[in-house]
C-alpha atoms as a PDB file:
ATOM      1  CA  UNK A   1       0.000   0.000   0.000  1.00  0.00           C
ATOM      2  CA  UNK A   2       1.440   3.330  -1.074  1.00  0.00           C
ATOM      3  CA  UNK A   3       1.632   5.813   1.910  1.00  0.00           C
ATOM      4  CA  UNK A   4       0.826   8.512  -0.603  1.00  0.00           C
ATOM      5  CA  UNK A   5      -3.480   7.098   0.221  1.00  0.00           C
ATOM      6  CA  UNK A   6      -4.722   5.567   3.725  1.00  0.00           C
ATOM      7  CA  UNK A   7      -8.007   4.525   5.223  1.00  0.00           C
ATOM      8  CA  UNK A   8      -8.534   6.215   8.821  1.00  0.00           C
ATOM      9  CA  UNK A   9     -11.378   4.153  10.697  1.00  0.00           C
ATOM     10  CA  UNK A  10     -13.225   6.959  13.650  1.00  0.00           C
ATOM     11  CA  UNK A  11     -15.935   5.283  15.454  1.00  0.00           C
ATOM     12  CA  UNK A  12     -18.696   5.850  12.592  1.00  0.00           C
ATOM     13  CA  UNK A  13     -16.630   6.968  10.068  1.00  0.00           C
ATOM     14  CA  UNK A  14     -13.857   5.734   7.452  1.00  0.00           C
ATOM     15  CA  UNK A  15     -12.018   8.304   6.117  1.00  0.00           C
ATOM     16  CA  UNK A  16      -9.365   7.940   2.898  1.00  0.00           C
ATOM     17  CA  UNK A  17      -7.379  10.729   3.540  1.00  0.00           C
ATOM     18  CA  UNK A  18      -5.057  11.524   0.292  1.00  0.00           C
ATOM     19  CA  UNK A  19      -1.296  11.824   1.799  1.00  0.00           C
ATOM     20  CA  UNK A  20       0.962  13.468  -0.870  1.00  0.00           C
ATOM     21  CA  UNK A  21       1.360  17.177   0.664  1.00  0.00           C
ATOM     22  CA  UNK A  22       4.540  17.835  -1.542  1.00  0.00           C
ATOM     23  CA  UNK A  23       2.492  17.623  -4.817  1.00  0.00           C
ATOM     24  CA  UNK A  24      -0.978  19.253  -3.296  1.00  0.00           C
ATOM     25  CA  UNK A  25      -2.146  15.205  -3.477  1.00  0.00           C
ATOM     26  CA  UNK A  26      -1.737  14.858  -7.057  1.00  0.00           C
ATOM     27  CA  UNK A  27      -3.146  11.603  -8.160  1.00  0.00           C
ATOM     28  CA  UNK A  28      -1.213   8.863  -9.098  1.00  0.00           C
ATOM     29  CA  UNK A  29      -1.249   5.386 -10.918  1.00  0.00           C
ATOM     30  CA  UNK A  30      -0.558   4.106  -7.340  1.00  0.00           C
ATOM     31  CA  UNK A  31      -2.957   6.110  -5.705  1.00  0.00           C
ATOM     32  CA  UNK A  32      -5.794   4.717  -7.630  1.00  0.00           C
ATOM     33  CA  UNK A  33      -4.775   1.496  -7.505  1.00  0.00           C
ATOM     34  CA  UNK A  34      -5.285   1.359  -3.643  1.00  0.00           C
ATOM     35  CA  UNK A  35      -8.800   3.211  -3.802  1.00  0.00           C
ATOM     36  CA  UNK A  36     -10.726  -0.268  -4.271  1.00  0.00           C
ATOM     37  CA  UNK A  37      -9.299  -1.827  -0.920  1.00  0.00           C
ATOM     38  CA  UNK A  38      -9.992   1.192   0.721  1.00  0.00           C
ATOM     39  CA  UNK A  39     -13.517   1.409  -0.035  1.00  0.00           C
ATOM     40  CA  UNK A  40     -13.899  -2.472   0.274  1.00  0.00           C
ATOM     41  CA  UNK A  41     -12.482  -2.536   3.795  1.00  0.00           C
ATOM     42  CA  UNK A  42     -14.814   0.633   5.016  1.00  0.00           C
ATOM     43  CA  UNK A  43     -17.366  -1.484   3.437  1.00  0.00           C
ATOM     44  CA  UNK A  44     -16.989  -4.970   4.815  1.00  0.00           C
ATOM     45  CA  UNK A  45     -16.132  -2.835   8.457  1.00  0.00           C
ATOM     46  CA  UNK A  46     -19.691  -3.270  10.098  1.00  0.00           C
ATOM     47  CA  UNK A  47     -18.755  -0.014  12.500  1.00  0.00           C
ATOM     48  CA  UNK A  48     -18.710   2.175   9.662  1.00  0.00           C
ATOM     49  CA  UNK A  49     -21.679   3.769   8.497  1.00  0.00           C
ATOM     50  CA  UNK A  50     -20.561   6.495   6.383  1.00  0.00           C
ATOM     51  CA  UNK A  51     -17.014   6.897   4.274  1.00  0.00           C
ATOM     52  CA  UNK A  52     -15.787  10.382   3.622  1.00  0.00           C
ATOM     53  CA  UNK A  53     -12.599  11.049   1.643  1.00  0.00           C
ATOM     54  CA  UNK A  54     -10.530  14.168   1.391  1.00  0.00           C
ATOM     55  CA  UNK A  55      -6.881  15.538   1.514  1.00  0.00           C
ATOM     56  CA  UNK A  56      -5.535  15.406   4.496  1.00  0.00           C
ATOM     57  CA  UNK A  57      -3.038  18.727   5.920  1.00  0.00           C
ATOM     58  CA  UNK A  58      -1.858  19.556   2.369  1.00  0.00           C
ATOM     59  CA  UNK A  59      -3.903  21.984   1.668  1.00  0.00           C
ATOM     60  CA  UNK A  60      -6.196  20.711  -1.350  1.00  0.00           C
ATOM     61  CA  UNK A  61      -7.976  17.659  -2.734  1.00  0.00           C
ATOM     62  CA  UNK A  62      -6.710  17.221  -5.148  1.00  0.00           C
ATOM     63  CA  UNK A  63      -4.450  19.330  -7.885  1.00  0.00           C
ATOM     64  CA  UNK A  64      -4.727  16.807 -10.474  1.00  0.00           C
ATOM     65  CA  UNK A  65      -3.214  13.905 -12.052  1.00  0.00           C
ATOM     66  CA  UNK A  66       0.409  13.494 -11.314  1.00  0.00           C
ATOM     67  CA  UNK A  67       1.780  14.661 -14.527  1.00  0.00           C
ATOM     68  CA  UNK A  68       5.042  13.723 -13.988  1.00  0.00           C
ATOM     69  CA  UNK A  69       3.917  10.196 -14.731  1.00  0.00           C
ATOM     70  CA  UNK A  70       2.346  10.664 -18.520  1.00  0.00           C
ATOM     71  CA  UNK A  71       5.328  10.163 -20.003  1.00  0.00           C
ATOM     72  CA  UNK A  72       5.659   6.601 -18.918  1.00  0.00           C
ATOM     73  CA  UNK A  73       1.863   5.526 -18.521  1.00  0.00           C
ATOM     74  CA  UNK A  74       0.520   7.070 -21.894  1.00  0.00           C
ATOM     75  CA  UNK A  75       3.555   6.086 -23.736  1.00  0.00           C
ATOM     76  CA  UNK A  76       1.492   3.330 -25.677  1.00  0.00           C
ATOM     77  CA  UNK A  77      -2.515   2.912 -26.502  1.00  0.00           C
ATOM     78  CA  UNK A  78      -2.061  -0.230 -24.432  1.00  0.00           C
ATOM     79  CA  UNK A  79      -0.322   1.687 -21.535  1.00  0.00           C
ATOM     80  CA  UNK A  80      -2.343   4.154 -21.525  1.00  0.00           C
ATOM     81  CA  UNK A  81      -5.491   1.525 -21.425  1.00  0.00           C
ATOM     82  CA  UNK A  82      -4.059  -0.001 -18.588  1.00  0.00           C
ATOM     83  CA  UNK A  83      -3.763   3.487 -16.494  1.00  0.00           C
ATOM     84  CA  UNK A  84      -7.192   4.146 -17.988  1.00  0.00           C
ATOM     85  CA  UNK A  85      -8.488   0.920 -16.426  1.00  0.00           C
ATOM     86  CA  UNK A  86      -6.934   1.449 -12.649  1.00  0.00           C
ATOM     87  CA  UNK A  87      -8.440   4.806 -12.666  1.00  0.00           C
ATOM     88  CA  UNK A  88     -11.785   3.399 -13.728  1.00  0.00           C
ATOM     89  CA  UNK A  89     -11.848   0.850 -11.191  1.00  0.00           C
ATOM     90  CA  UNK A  90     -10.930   3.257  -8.408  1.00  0.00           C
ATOM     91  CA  UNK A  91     -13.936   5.215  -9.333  1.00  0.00           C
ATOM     92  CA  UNK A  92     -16.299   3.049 -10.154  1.00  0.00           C
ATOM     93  CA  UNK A  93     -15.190   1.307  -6.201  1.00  0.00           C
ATOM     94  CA  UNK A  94     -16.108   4.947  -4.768  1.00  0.00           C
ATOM     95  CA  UNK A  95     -19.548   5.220  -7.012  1.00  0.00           C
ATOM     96  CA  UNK A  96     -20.570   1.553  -6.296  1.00  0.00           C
ATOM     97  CA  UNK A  97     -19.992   1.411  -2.556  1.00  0.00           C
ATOM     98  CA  UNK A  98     -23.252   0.527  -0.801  1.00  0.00           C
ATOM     99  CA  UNK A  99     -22.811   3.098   2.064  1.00  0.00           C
ATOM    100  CA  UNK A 100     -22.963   6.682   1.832  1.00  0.00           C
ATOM    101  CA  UNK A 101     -19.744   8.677   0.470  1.00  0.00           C
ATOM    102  CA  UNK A 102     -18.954  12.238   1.060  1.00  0.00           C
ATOM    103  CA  UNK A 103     -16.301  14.339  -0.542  1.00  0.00           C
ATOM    104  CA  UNK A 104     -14.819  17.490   1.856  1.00  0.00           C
ATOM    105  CA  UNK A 105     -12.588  20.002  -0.304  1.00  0.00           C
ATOM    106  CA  UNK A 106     -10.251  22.175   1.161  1.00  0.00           C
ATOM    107  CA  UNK A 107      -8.253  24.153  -1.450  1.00  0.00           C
ATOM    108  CA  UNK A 108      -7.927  23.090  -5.187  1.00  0.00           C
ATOM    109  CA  UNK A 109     -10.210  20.108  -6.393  1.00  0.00           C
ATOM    110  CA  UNK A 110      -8.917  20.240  -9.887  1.00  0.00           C
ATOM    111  CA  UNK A 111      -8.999  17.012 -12.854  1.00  0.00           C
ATOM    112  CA  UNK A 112      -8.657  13.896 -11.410  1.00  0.00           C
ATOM    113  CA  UNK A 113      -9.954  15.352  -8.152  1.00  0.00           C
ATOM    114  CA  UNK A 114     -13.147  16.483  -9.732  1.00  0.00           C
ATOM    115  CA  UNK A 115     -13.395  12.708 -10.973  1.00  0.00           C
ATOM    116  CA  UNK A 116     -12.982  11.424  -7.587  1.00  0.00           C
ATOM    117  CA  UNK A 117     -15.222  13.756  -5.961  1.00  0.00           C
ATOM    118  CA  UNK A 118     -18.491  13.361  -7.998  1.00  0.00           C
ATOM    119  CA  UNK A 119     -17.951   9.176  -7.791  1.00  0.00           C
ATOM    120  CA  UNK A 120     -18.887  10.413  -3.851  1.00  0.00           C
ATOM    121  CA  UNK A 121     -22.681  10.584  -3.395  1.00  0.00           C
ATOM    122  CA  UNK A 122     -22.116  14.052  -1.842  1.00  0.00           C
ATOM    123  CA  UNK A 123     -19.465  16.874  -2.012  1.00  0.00           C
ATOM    124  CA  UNK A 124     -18.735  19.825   1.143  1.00  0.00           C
ATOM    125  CA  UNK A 125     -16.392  22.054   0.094  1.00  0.00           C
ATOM    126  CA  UNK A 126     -15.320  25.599   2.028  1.00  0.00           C
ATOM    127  CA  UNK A 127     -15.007  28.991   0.559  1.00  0.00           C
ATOM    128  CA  UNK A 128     -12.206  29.614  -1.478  1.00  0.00           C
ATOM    129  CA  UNK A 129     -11.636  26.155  -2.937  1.00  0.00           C
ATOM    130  CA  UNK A 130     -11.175  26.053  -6.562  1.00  0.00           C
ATOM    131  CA  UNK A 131     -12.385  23.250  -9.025  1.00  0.00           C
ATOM    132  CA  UNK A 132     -11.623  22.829 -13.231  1.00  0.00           C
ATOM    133  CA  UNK A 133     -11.381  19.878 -15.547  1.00  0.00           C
ATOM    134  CA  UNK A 134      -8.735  20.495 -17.642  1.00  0.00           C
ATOM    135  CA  UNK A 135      -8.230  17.834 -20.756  1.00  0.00           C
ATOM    136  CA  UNK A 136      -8.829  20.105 -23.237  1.00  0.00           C
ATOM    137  CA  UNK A 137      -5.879  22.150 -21.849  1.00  0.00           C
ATOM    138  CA  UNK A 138      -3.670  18.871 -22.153  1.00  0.00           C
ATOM    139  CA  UNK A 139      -5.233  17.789 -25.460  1.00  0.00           C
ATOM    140  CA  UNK A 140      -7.420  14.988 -24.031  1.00  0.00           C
ATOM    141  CA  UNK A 141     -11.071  14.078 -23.858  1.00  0.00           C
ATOM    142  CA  UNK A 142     -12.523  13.389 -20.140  1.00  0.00           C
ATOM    143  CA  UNK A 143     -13.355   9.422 -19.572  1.00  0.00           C
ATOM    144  CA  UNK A 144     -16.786   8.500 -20.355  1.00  0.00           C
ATOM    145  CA  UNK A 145     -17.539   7.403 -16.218  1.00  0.00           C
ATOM    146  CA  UNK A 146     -16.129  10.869 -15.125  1.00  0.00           C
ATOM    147  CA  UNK A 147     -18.603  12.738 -18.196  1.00  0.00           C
ATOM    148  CA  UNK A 148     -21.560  10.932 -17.194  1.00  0.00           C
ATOM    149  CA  UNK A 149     -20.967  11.818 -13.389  1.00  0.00           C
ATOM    150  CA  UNK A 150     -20.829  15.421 -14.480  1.00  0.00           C
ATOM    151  CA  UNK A 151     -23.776  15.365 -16.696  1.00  0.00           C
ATOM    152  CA  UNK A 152     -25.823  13.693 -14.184  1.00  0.00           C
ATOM    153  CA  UNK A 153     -24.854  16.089 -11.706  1.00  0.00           C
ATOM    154  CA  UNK A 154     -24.762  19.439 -13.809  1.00  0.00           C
ATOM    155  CA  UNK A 155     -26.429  19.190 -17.053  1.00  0.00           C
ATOM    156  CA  UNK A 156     -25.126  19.306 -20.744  1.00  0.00           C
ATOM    157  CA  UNK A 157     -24.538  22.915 -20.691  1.00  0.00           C
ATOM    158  CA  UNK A 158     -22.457  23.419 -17.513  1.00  0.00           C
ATOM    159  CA  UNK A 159     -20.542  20.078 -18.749  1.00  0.00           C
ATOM    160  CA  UNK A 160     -19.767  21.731 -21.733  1.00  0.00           C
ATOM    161  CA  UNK A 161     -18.687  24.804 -20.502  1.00  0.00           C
ATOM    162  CA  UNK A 162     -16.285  23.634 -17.559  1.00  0.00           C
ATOM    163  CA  UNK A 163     -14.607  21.082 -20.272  1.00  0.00           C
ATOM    164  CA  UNK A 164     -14.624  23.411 -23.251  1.00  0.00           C
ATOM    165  CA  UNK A 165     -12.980  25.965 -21.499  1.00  0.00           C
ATOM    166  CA  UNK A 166     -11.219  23.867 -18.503  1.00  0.00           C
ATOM    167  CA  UNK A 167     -11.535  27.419 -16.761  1.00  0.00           C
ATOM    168  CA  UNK A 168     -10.559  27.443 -13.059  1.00  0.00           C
ATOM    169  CA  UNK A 169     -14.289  28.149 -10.887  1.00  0.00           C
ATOM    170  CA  UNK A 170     -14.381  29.213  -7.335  1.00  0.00           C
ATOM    171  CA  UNK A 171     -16.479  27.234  -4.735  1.00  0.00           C
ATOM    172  CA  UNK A 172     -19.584  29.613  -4.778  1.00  0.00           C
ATOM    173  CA  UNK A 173     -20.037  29.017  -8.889  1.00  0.00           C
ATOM    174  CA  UNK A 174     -19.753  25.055  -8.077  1.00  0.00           C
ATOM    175  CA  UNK A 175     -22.538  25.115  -5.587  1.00  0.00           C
ATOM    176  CA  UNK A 176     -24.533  27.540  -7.839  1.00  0.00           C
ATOM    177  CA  UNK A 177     -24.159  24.842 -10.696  1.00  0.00           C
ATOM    178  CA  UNK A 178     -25.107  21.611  -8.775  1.00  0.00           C
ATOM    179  CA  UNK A 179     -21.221  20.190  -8.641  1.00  0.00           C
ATOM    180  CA  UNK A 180     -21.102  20.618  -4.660  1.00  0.00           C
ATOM    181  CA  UNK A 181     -23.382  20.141  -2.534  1.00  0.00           C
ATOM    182  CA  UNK A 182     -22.938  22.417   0.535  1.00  0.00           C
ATOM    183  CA  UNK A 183     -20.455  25.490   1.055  1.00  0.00           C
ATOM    184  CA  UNK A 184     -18.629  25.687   4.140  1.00  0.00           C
ATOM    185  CA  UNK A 185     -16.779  28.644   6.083  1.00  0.00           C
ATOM    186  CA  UNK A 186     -13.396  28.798   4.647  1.00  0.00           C
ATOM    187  CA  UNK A 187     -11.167  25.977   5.506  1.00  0.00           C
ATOM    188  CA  UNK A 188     -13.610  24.198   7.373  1.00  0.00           C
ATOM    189  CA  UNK A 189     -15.217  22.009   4.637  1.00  0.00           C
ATOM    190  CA  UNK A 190     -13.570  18.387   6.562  1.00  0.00           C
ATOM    191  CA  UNK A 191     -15.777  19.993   9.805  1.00  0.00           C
ATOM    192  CA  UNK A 192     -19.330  20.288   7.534  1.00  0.00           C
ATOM    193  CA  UNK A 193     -18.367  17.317   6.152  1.00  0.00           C
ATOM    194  CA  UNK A 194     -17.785  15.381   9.284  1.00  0.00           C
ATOM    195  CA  UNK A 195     -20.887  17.103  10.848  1.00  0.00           C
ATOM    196  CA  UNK A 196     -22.988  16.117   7.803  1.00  0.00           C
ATOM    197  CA  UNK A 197     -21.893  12.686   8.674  1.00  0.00           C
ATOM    198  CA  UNK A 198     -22.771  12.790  11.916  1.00  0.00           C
ATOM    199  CA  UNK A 199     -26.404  13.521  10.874  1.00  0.00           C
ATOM    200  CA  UNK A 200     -26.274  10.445   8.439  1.00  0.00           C
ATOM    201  CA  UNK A 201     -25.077   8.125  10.822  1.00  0.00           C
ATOM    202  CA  UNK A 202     -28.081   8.828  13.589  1.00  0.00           C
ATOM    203  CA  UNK A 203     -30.571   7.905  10.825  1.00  0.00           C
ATOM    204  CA  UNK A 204     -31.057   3.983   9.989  1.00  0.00           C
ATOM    205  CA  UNK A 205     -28.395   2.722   8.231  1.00  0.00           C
ATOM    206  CA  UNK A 206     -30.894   0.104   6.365  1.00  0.00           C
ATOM    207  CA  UNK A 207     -32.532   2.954   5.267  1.00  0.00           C
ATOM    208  CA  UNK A 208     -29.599   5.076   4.101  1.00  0.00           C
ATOM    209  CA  UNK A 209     -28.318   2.519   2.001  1.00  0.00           C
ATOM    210  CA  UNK A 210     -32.066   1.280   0.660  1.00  0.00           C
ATOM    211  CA  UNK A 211     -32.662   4.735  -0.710  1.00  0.00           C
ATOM    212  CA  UNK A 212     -29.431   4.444  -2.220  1.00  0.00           C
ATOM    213  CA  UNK A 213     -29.927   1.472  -4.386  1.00  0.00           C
ATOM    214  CA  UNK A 214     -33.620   3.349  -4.933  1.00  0.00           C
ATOM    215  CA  UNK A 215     -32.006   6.169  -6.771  1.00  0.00           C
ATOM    216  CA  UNK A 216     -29.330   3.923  -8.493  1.00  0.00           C
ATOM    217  CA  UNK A 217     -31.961   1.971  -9.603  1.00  0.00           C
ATOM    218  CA  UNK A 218     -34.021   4.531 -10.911  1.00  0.00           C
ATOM    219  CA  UNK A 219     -31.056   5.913 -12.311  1.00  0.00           C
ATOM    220  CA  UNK A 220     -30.525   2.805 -14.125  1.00  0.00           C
ATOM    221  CA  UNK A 221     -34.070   3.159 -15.656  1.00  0.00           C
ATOM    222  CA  UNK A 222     -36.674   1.780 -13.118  1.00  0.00           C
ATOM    223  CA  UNK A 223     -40.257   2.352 -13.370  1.00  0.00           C
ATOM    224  CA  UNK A 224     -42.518   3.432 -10.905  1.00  0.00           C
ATOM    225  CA  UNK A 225     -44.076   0.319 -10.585  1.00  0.00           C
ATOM    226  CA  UNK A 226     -40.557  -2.184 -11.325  1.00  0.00           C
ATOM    227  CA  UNK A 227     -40.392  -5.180  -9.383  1.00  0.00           C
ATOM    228  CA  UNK A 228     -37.185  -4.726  -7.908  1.00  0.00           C
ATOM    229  CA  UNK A 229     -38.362  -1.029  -6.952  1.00  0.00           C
ATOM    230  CA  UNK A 230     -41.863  -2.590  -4.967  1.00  0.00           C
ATOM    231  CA  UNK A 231     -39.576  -5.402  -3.721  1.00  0.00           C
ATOM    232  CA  UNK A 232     -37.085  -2.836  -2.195  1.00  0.00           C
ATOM    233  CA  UNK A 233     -40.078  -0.696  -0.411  1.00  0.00           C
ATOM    234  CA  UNK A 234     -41.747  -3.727   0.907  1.00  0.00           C
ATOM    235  CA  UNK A 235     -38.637  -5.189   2.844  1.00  0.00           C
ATOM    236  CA  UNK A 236     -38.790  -1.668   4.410  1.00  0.00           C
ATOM    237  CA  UNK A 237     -41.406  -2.752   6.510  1.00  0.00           C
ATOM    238  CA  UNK A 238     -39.719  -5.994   7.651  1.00  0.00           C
ATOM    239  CA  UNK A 239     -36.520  -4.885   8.321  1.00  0.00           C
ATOM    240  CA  UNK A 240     -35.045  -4.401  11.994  1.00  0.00           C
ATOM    241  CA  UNK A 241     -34.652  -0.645  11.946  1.00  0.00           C
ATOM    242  CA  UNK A 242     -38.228  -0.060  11.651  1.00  0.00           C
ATOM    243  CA  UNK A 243     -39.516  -2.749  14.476  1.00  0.00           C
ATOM    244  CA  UNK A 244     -37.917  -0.277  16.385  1.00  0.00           C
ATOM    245  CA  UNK A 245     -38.345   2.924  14.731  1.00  0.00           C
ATOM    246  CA  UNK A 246     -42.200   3.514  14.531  1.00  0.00           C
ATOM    247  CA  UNK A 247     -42.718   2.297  18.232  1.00  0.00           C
ATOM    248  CA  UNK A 248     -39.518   5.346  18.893  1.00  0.00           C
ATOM    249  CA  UNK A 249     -42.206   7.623  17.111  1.00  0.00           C
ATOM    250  CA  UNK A 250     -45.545   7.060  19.059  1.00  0.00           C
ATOM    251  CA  UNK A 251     -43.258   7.105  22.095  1.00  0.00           C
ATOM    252  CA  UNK A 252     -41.361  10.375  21.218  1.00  0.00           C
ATOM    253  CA  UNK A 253     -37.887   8.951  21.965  1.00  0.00           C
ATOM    254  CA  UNK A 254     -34.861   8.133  19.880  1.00  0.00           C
ATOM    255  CA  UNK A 255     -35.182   4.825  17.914  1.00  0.00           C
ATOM    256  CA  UNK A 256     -32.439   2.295  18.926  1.00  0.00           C
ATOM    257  CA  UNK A 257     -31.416   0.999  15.112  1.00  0.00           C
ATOM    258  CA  UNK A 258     -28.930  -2.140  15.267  1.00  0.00           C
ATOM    259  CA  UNK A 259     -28.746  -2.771  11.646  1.00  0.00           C
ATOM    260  CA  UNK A 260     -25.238  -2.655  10.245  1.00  0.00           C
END
């Protein structure tokens, strides 16, 4: 495991905290390649109800893809591929993981950052970060995974615009355009994020990740009236959160969920 990427485990939360101050946590081939264990052991970590990721003390995200290594890994179509492919998989390891995901961004949340943060479910970010997506400056197209993120998120035209231009936006014009979520007070965008959490975790964690395979699945093109989609409602009312939590509402106290 490179010590550039680790997985901090505090009571309810995992956090991957991005390690490579020096470069303002620049991504790298290695970097990516160690996302998928991450998220798989906050997963499989029945403690953990919520993952957040974010940079650490240096002082950004994310600046970008480490550009020192293009040289070597898109040298070759296949090389290239093969970076292509451990990025993906990162990603798509973020996107696909069953519990919630948060992004906080402190500082610049540029590129590969931007990638990484919209695979979250949610993004926090403080005042005064920046954000761009910047192939066009570097003569490449964006992945498919990381346009569809953005599209789903922000629409054709802002998609168009941020990767026509890969113009450098402050935080206020990403929240006005649907690519964060909530704006925090400068430099504290780990604290909303953590304190989002918080408010997460207290709700039922069969719940939380229910509604989450709702809107994937509706996403994905279920109807109203799928199977899958009444399937997913019904076990709602079978499930061990709720035994509890409608008997914590007629009694006005705080529901005692166990599921994990």
């Amino acid at each position: 495991m490179t010590p550039s990427i680790r997985l901090d485990v505090n009571a309810a939360f995992a956090e991957i905290v991005l390690n490579k101050p020096e470069k303002r946590n620049a991504l790298s081939v290695d970097m990516w390649a160690a996302v998928p264990d991450l998220v798989a052991s906050a997963t499989n970590n029945p403690d953990v109800k919520v993952l957040i990721i974010h940079g650490g003390e240096a002082g950004a995200f994310a600046a970008g893809a480490d550009i020192s290594e293009f040289e070597e890994i898109y040298a070759t179509r296949e090389s290239a591929k093969a970076s292509g492919d451990t990025i993906a998989a990162a990603l798509d390891a973020v996107e696909a993981c069953p519990k919630p995901t948060l992004a906080a961004i402190d500082g610049a949340c540029v590129g590969g950052g931007v990638s990484l943060a919209m695979a979250c479910d949610l993004r926090v970010a403080s005042a005064g970060s920046k954000f761009g997506v910047t192939p066009g400056k570097l003569g490449l197209v964006y992945p498919a995974g990381d346009t569809r993120r953005l599209l789903a998120a922000i629409g054709p035209s802002a998609t168009k615009d941020i990767l026509f231009t890969g113009r450098i936006f402050p935080a206020e014009e990403a929240k006005a355009m649907g690519l964060i979520d909530r704006l925090a007070d400068p430099g504290a965008g780990l604290l909303e994020a953590r304190a989002f959490a918080e408010q997460i975790a207290a709700t039922s964690q069969w719940s939380t990740r229910a509604i989450k395979r709702m809107i994937k699945g509706l996403q994905a093109g279920w109807s109203d009236t799928d199977p899958e989609a009444a399937d997913l409602f019904l076990e709602g009312f079978s499930n061990e959160d709720f035994k509890d939590g409608h008997k914590a509402f007629l009694q006005k106290r705080a529901p005692k969920f166990t599921f994990k």
